[in-house]
C-alpha atoms as a PDB file:
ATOM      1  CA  UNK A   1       6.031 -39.394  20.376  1.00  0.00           C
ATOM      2  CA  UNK A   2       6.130 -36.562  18.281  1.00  0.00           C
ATOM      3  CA  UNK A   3       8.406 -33.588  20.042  1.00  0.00           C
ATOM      4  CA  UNK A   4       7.186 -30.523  21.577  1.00  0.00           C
ATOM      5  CA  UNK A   5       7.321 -27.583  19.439  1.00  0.00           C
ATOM      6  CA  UNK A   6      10.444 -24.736  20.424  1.00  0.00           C
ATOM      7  CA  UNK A   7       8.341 -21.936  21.341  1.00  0.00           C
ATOM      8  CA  UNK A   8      10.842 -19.113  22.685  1.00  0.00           C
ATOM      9  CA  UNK A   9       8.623 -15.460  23.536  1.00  0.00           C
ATOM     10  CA  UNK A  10       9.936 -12.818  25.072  1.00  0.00           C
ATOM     11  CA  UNK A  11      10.179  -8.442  24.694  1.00  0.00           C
ATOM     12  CA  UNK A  12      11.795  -6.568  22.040  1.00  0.00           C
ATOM     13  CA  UNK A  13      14.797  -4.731  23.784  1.00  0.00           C
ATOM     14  CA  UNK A  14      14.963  -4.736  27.859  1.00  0.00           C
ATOM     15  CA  UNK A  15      17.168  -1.148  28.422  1.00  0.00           C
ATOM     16  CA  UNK A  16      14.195   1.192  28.797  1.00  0.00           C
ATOM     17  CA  UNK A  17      14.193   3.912  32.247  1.00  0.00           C
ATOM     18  CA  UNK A  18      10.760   3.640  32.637  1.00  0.00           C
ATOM     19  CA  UNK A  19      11.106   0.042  33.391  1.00  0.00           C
ATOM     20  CA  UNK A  20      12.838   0.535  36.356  1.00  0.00           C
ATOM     21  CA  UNK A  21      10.401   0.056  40.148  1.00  0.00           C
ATOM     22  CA  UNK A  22       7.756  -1.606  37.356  1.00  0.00           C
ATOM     23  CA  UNK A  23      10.195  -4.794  36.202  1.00  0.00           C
ATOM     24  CA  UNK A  24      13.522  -4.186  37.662  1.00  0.00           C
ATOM     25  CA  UNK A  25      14.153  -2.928  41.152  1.00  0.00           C
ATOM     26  CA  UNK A  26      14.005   0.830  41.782  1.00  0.00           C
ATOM     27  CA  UNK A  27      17.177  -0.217  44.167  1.00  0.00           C
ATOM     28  CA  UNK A  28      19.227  -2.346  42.167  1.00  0.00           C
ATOM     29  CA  UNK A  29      21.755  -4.850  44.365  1.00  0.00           C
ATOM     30  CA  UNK A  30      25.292  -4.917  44.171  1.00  0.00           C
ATOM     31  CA  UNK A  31      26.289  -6.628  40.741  1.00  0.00           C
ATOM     32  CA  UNK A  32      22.631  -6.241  39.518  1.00  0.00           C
ATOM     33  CA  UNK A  33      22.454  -6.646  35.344  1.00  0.00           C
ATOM     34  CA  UNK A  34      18.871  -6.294  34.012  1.00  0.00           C
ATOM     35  CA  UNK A  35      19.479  -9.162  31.139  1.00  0.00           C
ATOM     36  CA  UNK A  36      20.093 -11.351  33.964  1.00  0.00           C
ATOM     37  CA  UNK A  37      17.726 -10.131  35.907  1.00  0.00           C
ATOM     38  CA  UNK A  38      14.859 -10.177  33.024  1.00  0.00           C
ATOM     39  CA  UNK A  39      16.608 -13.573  31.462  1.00  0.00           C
ATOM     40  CA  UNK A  40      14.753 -15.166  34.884  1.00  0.00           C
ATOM     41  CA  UNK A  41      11.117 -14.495  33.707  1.00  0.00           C
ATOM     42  CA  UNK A  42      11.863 -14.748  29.327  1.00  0.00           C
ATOM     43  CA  UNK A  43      12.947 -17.498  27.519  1.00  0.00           C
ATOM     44  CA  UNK A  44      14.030 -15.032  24.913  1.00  0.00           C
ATOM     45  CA  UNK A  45      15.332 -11.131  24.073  1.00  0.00           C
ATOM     46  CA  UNK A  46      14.726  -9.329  20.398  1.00  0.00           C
ATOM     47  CA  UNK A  47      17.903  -6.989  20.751  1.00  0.00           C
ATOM     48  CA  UNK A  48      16.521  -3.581  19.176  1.00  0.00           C
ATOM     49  CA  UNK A  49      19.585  -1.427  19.530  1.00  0.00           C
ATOM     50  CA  UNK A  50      20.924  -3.001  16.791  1.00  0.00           C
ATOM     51  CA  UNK A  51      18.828  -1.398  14.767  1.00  0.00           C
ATOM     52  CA  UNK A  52      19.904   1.879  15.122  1.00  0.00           C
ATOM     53  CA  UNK A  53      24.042   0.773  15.804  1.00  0.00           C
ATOM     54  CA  UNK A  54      26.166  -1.998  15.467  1.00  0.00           C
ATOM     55  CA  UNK A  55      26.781  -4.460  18.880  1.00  0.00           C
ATOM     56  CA  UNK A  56      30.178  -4.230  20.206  1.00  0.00           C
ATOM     57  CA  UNK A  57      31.646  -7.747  20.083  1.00  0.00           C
ATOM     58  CA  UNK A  58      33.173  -7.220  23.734  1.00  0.00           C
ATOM     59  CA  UNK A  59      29.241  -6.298  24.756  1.00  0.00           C
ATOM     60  CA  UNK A  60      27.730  -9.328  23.290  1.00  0.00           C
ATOM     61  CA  UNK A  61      30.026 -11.264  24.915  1.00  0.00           C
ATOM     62  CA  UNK A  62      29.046  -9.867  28.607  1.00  0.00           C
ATOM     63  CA  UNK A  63      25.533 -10.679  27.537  1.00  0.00           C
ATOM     64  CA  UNK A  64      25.992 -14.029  27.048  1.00  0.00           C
ATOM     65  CA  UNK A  65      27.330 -14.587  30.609  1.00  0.00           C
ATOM     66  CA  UNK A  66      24.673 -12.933  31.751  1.00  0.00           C
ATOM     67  CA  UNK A  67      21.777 -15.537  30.827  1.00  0.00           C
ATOM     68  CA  UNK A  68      24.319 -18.522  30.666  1.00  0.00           C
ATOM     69  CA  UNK A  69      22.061 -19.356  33.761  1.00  0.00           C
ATOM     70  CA  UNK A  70      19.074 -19.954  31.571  1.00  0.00           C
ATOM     71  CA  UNK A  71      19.999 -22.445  28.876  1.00  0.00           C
ATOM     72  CA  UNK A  72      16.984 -22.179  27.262  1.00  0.00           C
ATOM     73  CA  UNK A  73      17.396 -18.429  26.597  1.00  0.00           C
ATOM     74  CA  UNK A  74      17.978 -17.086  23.241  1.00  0.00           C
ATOM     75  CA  UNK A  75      18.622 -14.117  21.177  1.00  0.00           C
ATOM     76  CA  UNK A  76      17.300 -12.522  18.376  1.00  0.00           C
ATOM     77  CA  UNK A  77      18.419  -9.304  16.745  1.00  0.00           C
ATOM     78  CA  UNK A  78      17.316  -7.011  14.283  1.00  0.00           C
ATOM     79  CA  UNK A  79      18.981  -5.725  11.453  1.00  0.00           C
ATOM     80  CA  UNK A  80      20.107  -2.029  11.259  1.00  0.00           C
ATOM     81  CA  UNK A  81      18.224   0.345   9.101  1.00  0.00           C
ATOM     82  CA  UNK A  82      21.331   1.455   7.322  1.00  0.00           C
ATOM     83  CA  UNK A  83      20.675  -1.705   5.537  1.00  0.00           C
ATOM     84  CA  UNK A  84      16.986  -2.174   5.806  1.00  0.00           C
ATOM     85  CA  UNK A  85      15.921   1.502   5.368  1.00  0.00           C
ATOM     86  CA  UNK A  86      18.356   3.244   3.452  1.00  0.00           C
ATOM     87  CA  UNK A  87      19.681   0.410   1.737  1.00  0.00           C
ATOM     88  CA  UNK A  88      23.576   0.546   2.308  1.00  0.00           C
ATOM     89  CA  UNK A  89      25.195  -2.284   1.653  1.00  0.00           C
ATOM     90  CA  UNK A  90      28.707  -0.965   2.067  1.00  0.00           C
ATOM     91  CA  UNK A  91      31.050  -3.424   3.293  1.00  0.00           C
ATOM     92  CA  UNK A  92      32.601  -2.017   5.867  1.00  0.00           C
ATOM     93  CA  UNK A  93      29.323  -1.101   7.401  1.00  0.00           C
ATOM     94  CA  UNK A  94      27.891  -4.981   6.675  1.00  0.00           C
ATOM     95  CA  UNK A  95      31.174  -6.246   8.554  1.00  0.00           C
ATOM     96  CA  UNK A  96      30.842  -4.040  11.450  1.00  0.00           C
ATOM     97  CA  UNK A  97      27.110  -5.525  11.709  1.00  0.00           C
ATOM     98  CA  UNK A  98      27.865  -8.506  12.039  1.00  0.00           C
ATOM     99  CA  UNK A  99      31.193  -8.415  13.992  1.00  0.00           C
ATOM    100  CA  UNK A 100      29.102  -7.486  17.012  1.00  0.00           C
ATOM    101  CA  UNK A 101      27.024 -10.380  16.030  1.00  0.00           C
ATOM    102  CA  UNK A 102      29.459 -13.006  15.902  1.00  0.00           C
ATOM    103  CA  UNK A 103      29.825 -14.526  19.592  1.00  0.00           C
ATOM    104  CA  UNK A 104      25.898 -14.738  20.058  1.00  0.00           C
ATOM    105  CA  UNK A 105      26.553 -17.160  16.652  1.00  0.00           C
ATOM    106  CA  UNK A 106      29.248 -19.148  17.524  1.00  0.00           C
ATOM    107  CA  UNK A 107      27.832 -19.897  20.623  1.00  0.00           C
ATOM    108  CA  UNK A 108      24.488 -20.909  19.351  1.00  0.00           C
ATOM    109  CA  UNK A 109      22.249 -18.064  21.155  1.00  0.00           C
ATOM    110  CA  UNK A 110      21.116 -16.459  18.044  1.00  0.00           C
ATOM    111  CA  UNK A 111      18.347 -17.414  17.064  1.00  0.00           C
ATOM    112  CA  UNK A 112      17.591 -15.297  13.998  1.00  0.00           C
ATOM    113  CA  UNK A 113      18.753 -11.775  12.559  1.00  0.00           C
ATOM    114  CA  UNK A 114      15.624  -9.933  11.610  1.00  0.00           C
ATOM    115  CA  UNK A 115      15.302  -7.679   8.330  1.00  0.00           C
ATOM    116  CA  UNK A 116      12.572  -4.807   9.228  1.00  0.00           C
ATOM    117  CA  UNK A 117      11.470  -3.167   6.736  1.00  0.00           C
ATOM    118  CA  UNK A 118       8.781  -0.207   6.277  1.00  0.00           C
ATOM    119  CA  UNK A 119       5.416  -0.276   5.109  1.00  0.00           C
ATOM    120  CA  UNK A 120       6.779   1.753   1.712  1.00  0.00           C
ATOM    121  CA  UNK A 121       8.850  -1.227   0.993  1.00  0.00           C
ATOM    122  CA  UNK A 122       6.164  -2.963  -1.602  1.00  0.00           C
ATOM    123  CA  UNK A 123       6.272  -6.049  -3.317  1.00  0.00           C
ATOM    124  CA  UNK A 124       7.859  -4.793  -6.773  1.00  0.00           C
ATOM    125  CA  UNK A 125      11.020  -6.271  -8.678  1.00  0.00           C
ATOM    126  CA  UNK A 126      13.147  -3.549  -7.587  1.00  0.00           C
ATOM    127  CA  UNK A 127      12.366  -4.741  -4.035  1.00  0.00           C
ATOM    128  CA  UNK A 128      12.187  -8.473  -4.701  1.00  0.00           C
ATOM    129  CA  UNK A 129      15.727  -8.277  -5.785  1.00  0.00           C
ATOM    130  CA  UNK A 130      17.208  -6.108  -3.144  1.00  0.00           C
ATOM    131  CA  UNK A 131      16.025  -8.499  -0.758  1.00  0.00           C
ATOM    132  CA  UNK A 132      17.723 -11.158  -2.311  1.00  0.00           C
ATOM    133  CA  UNK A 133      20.849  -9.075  -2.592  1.00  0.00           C
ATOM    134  CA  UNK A 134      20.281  -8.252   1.446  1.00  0.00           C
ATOM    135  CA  UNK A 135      20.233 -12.237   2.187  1.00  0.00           C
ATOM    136  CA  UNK A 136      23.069 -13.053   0.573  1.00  0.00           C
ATOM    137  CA  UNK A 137      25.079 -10.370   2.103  1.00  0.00           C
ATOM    138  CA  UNK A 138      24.111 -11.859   5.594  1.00  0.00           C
ATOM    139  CA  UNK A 139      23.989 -15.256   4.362  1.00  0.00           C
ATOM    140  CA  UNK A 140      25.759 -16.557   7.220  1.00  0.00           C
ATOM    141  CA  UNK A 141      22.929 -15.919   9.989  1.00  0.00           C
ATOM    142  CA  UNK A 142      19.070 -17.377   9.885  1.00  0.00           C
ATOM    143  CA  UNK A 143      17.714 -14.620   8.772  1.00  0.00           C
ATOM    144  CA  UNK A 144      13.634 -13.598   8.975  1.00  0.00           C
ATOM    145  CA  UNK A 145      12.019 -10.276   7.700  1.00  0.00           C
ATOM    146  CA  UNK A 146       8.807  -8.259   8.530  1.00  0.00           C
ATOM    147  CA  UNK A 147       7.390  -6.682   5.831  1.00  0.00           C
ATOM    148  CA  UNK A 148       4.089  -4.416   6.536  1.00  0.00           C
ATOM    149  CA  UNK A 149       2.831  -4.441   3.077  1.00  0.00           C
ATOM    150  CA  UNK A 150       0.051  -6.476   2.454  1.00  0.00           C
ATOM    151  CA  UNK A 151       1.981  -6.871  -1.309  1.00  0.00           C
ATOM    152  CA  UNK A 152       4.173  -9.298   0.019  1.00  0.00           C
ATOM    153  CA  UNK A 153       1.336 -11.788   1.123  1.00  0.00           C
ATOM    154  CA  UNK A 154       0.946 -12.652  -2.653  1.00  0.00           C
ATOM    155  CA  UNK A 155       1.751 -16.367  -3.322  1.00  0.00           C
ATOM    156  CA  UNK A 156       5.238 -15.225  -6.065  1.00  0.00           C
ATOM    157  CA  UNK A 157       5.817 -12.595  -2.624  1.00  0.00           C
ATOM    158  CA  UNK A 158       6.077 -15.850  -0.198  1.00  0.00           C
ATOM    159  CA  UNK A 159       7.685 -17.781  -2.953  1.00  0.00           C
ATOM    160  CA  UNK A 160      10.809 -15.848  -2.819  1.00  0.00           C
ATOM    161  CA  UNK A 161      10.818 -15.993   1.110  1.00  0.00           C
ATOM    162  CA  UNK A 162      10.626 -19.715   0.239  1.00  0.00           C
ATOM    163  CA  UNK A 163      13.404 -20.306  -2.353  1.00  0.00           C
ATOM    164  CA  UNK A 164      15.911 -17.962  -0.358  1.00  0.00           C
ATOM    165  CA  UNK A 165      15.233 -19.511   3.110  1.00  0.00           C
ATOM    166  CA  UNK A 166      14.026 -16.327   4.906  1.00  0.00           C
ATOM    167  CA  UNK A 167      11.682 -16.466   7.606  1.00  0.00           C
ATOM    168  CA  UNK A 168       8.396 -14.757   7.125  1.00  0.00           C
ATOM    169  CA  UNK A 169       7.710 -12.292  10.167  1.00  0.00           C
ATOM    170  CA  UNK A 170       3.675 -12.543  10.909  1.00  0.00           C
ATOM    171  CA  UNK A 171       2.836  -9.468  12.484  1.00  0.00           C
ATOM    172  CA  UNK A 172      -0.199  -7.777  14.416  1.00  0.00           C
ATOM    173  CA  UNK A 173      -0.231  -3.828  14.046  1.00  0.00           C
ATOM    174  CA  UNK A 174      -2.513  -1.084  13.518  1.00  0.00           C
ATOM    175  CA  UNK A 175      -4.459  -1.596  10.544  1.00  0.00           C
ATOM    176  CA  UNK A 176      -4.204   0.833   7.926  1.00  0.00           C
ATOM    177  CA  UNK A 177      -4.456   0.907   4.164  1.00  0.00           C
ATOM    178  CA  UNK A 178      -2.493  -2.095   2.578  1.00  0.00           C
ATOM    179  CA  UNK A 179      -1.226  -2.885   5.957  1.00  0.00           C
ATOM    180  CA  UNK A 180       0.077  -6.501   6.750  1.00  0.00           C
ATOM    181  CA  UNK A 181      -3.043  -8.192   8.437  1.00  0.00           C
ATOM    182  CA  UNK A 182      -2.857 -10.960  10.786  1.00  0.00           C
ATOM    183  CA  UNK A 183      -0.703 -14.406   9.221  1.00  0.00           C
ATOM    184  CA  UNK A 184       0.401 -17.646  10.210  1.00  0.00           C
ATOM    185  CA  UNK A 185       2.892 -18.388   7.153  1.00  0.00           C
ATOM    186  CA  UNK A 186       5.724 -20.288   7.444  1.00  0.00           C
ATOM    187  CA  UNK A 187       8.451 -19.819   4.869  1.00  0.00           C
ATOM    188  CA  UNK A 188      11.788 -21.610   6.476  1.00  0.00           C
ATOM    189  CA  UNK A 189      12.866 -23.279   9.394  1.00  0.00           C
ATOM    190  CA  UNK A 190      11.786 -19.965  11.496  1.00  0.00           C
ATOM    191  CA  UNK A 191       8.857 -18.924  12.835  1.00  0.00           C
ATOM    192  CA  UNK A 192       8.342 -15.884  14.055  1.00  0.00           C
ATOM    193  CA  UNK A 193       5.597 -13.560  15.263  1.00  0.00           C
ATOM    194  CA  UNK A 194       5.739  -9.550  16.331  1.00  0.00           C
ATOM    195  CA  UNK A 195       3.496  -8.078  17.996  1.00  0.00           C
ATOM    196  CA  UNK A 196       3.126  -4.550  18.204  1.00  0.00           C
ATOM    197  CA  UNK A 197      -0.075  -3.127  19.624  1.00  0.00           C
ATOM    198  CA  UNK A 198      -3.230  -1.913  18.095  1.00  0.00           C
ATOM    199  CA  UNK A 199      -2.762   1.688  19.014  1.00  0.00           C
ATOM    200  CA  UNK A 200      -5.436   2.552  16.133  1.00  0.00           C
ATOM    201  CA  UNK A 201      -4.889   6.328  16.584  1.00  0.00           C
ATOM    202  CA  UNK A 202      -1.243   5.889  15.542  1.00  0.00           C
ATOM    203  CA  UNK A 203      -0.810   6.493  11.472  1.00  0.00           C
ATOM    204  CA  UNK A 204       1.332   4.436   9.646  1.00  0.00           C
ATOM    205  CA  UNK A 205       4.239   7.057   8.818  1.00  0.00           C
ATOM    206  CA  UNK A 206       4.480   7.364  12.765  1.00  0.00           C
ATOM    207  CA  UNK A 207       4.222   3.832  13.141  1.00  0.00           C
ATOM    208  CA  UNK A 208       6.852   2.871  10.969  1.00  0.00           C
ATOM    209  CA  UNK A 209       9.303   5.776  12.389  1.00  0.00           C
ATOM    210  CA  UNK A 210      12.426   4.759  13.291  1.00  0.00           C
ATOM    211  CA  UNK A 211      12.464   5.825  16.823  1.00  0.00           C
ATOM    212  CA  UNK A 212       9.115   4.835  18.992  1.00  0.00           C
ATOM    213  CA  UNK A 213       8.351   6.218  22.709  1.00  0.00           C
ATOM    214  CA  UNK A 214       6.718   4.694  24.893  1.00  0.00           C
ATOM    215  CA  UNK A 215       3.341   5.771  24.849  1.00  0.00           C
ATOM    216  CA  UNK A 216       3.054   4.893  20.889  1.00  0.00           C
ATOM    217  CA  UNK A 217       3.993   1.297  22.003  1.00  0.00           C
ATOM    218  CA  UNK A 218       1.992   1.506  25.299  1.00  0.00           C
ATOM    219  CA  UNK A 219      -0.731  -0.865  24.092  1.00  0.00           C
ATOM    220  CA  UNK A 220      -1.687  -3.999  26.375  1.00  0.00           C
ATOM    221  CA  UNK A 221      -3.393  -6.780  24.650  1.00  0.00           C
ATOM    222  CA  UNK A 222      -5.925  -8.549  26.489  1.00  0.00           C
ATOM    223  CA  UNK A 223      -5.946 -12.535  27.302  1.00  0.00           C
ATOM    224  CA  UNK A 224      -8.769 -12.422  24.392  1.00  0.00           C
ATOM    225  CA  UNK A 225      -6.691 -10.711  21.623  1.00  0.00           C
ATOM    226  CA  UNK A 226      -3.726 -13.252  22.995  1.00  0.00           C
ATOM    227  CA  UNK A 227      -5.744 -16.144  22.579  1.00  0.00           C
ATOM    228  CA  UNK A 228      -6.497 -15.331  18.735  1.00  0.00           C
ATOM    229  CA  UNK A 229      -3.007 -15.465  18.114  1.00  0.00           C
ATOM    230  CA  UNK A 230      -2.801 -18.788  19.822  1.00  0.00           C
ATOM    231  CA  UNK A 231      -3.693 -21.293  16.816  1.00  0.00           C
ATOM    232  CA  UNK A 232      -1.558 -19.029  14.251  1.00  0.00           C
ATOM    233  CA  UNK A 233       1.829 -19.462  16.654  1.00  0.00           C
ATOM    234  CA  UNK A 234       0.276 -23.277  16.633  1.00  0.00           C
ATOM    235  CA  UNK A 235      -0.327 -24.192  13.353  1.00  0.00           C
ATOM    236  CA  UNK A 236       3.571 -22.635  12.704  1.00  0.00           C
ATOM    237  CA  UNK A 237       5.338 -23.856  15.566  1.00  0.00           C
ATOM    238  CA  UNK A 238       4.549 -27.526  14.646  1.00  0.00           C
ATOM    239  CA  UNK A 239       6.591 -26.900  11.218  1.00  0.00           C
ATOM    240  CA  UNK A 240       8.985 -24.945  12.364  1.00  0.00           C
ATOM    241  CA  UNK A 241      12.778 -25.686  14.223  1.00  0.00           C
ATOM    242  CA  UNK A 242      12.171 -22.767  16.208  1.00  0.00           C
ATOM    243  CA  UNK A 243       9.616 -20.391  16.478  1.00  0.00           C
ATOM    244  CA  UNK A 244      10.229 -17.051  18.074  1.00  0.00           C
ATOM    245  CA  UNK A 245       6.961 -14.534  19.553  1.00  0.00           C
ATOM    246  CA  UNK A 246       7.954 -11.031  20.589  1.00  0.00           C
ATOM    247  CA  UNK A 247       6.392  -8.454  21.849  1.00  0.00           C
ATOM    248  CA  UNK A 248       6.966  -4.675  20.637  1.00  0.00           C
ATOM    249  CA  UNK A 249       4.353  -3.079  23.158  1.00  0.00           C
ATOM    250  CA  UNK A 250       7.441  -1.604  26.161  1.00  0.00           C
ATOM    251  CA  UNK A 251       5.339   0.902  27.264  1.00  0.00           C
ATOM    252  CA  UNK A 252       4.863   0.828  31.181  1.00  0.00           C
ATOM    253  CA  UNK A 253       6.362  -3.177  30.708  1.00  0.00           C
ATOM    254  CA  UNK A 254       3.648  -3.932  28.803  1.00  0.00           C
ATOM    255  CA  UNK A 255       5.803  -5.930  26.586  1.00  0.00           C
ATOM    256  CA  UNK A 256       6.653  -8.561  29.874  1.00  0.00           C
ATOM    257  CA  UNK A 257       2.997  -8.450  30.694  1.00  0.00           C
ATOM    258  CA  UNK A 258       1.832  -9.623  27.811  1.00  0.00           C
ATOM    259  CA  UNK A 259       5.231 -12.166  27.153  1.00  0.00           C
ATOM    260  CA  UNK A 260       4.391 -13.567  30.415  1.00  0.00           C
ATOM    261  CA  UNK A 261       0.734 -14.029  29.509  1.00  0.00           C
ATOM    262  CA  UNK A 262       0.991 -15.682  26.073  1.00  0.00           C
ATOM    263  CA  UNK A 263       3.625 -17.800  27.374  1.00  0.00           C
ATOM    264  CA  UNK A 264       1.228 -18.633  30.324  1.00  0.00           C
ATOM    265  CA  UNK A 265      -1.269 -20.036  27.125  1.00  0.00           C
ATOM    266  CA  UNK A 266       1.511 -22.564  26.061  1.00  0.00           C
ATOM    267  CA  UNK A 267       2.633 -24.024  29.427  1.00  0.00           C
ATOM    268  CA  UNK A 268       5.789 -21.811  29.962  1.00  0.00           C
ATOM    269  CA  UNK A 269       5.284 -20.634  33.448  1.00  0.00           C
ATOM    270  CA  UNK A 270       8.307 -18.677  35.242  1.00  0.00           C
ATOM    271  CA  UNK A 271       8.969 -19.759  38.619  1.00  0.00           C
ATOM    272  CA  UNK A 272       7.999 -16.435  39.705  1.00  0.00           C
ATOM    273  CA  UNK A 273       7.580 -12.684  38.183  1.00  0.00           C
ATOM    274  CA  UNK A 274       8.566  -9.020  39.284  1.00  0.00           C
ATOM    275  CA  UNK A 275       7.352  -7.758  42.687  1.00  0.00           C
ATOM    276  CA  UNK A 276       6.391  -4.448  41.051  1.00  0.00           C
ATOM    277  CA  UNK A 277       5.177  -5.572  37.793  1.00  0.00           C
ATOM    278  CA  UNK A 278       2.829  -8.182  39.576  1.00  0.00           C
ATOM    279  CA  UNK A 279       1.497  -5.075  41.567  1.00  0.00           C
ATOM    280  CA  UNK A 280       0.468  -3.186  38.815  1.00  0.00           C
ATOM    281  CA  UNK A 281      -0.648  -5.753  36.554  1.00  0.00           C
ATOM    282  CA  UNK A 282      -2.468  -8.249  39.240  1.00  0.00           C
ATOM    283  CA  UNK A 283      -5.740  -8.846  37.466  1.00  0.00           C
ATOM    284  CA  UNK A 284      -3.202 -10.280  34.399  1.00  0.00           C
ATOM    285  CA  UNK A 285      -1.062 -11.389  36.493  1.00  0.00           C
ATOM    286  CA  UNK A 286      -2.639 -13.090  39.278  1.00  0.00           C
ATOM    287  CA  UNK A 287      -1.896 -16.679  37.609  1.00  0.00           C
ATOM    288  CA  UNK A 288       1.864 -16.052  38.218  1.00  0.00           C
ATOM    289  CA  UNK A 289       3.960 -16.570  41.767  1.00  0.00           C
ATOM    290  CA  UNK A 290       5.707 -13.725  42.893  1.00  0.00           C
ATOM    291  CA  UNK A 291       9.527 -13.268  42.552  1.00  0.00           C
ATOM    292  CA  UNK A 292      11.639 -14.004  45.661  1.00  0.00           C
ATOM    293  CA  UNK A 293      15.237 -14.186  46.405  1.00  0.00           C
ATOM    294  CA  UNK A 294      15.756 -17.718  46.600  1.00  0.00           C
ATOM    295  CA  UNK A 295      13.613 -18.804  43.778  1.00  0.00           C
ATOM    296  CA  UNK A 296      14.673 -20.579  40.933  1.00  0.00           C
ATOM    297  CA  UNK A 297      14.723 -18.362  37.195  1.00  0.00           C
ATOM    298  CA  UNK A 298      14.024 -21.116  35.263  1.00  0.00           C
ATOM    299  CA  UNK A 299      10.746 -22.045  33.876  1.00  0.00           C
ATOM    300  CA  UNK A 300       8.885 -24.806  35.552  1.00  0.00           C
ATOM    301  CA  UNK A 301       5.977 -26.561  34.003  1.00  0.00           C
ATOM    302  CA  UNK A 302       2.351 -25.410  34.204  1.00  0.00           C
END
């Protein structure tokens, strides 16, 4: 019997103030940790800060106790725009990266380091090889990489993803000129699918700023535009070792909404989601049990 395919989806990031009396509790418990708390209802965490600065080893290493509870919880991390953006490759800089990144690997809970890059990052051979040279730098993790230039859907564009084992990010964003439309390609052993929200009134150099709030990622998709994506994360996911689905939309918890709802699609059904979250979002929502107490945070069946 063939086995089911190792669909992880969760939100990118989980530290954001306006998710507190909306996800987490506006009175948080004794002891209360929101990766542990959030670890109950996702299978699975894109760590954003990383983007902007390295992880702390001793930090990564709390986190990991945190969702020990969940084994089927896993990490993925993105890789920071000193490398991605302004194309650094110092060493020291490279080694500080992926100090922080080190106990997630050893103990098996990252899932893939993600290479973001910006929509001015074309296809070209000045590009081509740079990405090579950024792989092999950071050979030692799975690596994947979003690119949101259409260039890079050409068939020598996927070739190199294929010959250098690099994951191809499929992506939904707004749609712009030479934007990355809609995919289901699979170029390794990782799948992996953003998405971002179709905030059409959002231009591309804003889009692809470094630093988002949270009404440019405020966007909630509907069970319709969810279910389109269904058959791409399908036809992937029965390739792939592992395929990873986040969601970039944070705004107002959006992002858990919409994690909670895809993953609702494909069987993965939390034992029971946020009080406040449930409130707000009950026509969405109204599928899922409410969180209490004594409940279990692992997922049951559907």
């Amino acid at each position: 019997m063939p086995q089911a395919p190792d669909i992880h989806i969760g939100p990118a990031g989980w530290s954001y103030p306006h998710w507190n009396g909306t996800i987490y509790p506006e009175a948080r418990p004794r002891g209360f940790h929101a990766l542990h708390f959030l670890s109950k209802f996702t299978d699975l965490v894109e760590i954003n800060t990383s983007f902007y600065q390295p992880l702390r080893p001793e930090i990564t290493s709390v986190w990991l106790k945190k969702v020990d509870h969940n084994p089927k919880f896993l990490f993925t991390a993105t890789l920071n725009r000193r490398f991605t953006h302004e194309r650094s490759l110092e060493p020291a800089e490279t080694a500080a990266h992926k100090r922080g990144l080190w106990p997630l690997l050893k103990e098996g809970k990252l899932g893939c380091l993600l290479m973001q890059f910006p929509w001015a990052f074309r296809f070209t051979e000045e590009n081509r090889a740079f990405l090579i040279k950024l792989r092999r730098t950071f050979h030692e993790f799975p690596l994947a990489a979003e690119m949101r230039h259409s260039s890079w859907m050409s068939e020598e564009a996927l070739g190199v993803f294929v010959d250098y084992r690099i994951g191809f990010c499929n992506i939904d964003i707004p749609q712009h000129v030479k934007t990355m439309p809609p995919t289901a390609f699979l170029t390794s052993g990782i799948a992996y699918v953003r998405l971002h929200g179709r905030n059409a009134g959002l231009g591309i150099q804003n889009f692809d700023a470094p630093s988002q709030n949270s009404h440019d990622c405020d966007y909630l998709y509907s069970e319709e535009e969810l279910v389109e994506w269904k058959p791409r994360i399908e036809r992937i996911a029965r390739l792939a070792e592992r395929t990873f689905v986040v969601t970039n939309n944070h705004g107002g918890g959006r992002a858990i909404v919409n994690a909670l709802m895809l993953g609702g699609l494909f069987g993965k059904i939390p034992a029971a989601v946020p009080v406040g979250l449930r409130r707000l979002y009950t026509s969405q929502l109204k599928a899922f049990p409410v969180e209490t107490p004594a409940q279990s945070p692992l997922f049951e069946a559907a």
